[in-house]
C-alpha atoms as a PDB file:
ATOM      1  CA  UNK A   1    -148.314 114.492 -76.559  1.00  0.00           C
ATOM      2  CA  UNK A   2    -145.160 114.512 -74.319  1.00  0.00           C
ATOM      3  CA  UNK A   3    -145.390 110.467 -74.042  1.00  0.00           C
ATOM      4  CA  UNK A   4    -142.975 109.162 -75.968  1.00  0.00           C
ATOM      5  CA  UNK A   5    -140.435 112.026 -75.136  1.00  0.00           C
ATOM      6  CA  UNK A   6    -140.784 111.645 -71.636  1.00  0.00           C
ATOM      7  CA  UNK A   7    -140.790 107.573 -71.950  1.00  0.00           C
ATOM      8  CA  UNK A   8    -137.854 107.780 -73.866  1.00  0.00           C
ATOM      9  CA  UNK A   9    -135.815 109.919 -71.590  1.00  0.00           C
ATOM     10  CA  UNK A  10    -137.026 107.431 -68.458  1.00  0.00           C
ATOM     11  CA  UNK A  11    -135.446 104.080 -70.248  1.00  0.00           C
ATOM     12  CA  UNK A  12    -132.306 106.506 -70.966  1.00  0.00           C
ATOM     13  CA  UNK A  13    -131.933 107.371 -67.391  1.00  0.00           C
ATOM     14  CA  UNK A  14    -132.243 103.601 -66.276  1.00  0.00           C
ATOM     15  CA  UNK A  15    -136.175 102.492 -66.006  1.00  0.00           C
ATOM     16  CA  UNK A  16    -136.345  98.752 -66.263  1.00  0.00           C
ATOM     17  CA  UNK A  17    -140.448  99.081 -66.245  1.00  0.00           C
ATOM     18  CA  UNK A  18    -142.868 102.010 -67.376  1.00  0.00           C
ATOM     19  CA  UNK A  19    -146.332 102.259 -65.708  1.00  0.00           C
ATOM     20  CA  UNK A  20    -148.436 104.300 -68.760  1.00  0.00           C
ATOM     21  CA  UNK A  21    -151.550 105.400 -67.673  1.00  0.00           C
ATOM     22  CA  UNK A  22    -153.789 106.771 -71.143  1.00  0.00           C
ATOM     23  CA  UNK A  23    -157.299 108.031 -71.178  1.00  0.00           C
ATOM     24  CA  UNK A  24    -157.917 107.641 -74.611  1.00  0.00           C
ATOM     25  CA  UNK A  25    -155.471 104.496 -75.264  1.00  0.00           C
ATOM     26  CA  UNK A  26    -152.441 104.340 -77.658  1.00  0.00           C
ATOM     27  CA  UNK A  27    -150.350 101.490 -79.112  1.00  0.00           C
ATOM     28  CA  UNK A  28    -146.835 103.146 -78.061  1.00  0.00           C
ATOM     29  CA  UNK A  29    -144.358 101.348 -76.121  1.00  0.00           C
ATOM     30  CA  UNK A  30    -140.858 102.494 -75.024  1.00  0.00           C
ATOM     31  CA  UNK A  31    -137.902 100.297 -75.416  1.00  0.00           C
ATOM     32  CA  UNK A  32    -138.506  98.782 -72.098  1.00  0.00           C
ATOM     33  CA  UNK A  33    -141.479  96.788 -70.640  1.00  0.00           C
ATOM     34  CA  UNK A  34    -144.840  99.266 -70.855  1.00  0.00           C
ATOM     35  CA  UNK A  35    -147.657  98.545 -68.842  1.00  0.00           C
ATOM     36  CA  UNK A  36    -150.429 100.244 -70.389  1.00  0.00           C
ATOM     37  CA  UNK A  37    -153.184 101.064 -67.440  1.00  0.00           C
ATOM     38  CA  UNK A  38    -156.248 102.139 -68.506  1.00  0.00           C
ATOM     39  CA  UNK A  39    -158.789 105.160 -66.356  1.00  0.00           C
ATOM     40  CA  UNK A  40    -161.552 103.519 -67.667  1.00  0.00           C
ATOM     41  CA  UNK A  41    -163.453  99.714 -68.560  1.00  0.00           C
ATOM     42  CA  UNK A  42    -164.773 100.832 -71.914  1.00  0.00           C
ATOM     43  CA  UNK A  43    -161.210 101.862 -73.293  1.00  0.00           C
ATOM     44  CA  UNK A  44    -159.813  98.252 -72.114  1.00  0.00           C
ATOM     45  CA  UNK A  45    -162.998  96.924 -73.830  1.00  0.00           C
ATOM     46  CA  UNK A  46    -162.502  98.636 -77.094  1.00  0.00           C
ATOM     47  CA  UNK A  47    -158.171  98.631 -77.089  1.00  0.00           C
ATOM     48  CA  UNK A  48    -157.388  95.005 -75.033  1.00  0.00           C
ATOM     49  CA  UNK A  49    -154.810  94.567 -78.013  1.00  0.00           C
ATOM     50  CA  UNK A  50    -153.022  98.056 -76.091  1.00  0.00           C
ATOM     51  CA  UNK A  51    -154.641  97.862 -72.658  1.00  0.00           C
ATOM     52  CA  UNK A  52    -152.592  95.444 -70.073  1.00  0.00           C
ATOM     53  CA  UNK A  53    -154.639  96.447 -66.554  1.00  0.00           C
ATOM     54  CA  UNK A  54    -157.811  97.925 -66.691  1.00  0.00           C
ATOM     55  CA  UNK A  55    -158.032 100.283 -63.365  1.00  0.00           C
ATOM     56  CA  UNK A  56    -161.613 101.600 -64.875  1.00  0.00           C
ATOM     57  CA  UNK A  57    -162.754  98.917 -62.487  1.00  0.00           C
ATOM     58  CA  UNK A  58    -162.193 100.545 -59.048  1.00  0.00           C
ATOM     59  CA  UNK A  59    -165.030 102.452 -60.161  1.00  0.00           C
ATOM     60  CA  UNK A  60    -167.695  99.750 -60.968  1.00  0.00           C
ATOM     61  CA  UNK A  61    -166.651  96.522 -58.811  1.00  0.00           C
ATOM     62  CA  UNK A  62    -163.248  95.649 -57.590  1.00  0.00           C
ATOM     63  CA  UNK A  63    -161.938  97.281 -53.846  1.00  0.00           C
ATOM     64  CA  UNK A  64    -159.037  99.130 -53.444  1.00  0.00           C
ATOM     65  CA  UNK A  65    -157.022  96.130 -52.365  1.00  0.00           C
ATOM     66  CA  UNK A  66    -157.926  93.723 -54.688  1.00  0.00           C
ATOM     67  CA  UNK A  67    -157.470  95.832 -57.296  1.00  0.00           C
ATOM     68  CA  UNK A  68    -153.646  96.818 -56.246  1.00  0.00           C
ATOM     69  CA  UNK A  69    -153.008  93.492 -55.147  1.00  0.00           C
ATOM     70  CA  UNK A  70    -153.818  92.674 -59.151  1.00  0.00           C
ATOM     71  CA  UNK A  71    -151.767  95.086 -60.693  1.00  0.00           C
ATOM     72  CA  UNK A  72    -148.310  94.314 -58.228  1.00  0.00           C
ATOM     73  CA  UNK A  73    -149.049  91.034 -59.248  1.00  0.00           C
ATOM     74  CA  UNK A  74    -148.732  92.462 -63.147  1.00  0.00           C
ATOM     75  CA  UNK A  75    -145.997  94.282 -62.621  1.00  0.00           C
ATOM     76  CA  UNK A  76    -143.756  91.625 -60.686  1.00  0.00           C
ATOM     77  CA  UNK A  77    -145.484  89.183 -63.365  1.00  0.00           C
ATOM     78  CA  UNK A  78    -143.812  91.397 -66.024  1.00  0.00           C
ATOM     79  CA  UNK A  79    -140.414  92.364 -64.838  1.00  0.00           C
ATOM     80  CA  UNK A  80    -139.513  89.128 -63.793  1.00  0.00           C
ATOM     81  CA  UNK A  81    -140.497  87.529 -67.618  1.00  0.00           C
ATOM     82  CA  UNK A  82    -143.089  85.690 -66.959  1.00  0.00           C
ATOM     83  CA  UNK A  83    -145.141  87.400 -69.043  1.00  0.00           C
ATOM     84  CA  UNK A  84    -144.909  90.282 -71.894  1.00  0.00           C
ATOM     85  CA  UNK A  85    -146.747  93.356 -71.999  1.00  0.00           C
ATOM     86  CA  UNK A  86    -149.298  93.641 -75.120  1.00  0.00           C
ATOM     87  CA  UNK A  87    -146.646  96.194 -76.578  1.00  0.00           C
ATOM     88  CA  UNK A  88    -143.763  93.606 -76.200  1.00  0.00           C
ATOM     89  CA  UNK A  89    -145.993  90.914 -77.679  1.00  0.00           C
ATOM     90  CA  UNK A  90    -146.420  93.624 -80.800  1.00  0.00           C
ATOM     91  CA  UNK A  91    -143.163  94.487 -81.035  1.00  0.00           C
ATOM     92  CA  UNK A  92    -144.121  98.188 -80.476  1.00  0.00           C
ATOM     93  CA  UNK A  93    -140.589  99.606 -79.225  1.00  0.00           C
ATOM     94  CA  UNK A  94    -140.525 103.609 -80.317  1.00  0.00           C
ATOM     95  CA  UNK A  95    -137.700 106.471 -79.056  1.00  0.00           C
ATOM     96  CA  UNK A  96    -138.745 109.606 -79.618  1.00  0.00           C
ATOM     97  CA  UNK A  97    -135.704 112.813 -79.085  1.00  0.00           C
ATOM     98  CA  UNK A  98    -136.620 116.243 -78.210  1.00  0.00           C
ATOM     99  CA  UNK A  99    -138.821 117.964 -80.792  1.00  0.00           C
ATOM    100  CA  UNK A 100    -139.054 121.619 -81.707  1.00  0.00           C
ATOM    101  CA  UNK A 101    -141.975 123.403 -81.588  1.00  0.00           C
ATOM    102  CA  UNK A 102    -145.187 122.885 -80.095  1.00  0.00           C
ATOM    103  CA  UNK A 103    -146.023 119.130 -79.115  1.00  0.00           C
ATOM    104  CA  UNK A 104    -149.812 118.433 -78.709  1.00  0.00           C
END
């Protein structure tokens, strides 16, 4: 898809911190901190080497506020270095320019 354009042309214009939401789960990471947020439990199950908050459980057992209160946690967690993302501990750092054509 349009990911890694589109994360690539956020860290150019200044983002210290992406917030990736995936359906389906991917290892990509931008050249800045990527939280990878998943829509559902079973793809944190089956990627937790890609997946750094699972949101999939606002549907099954955590409230609204406990859940958010989690994930600002995460994110202050992560862009003040106390902790790295899963693609940080990887080393998965990818730029991707404009392509031509059709991008699927």
């Amino acid at each position: 898809g349009n990911d890694p354009v589109s994360c690539t042309n956020l860290t150019a214009s200044g983002a210290n911190l992406i917030l990736f939401t995936t359906g389906r789960g991917t290892p990509y990471g931008a050249p800045v901190p990527t939280i990878k947020i998943s829509s559902n439990s079973a793809l944190a199950a089956r990627k937790p080497g890609w997946i750094d908050y699972d949101a999939g459980a606002l549907l099954e057992q955590k409230s609204y506020g406990a859940a958010a209160s989690e994930l600002m946690k995460l994110i202050l967690d992560v862009a003040s270095g106390r902790i790295r993302t899963n693609n940080e501990q990887r080393g998965y750092k990818e730029i991707s320019i404009f392509r031509n054509g059709v991008t699927l």
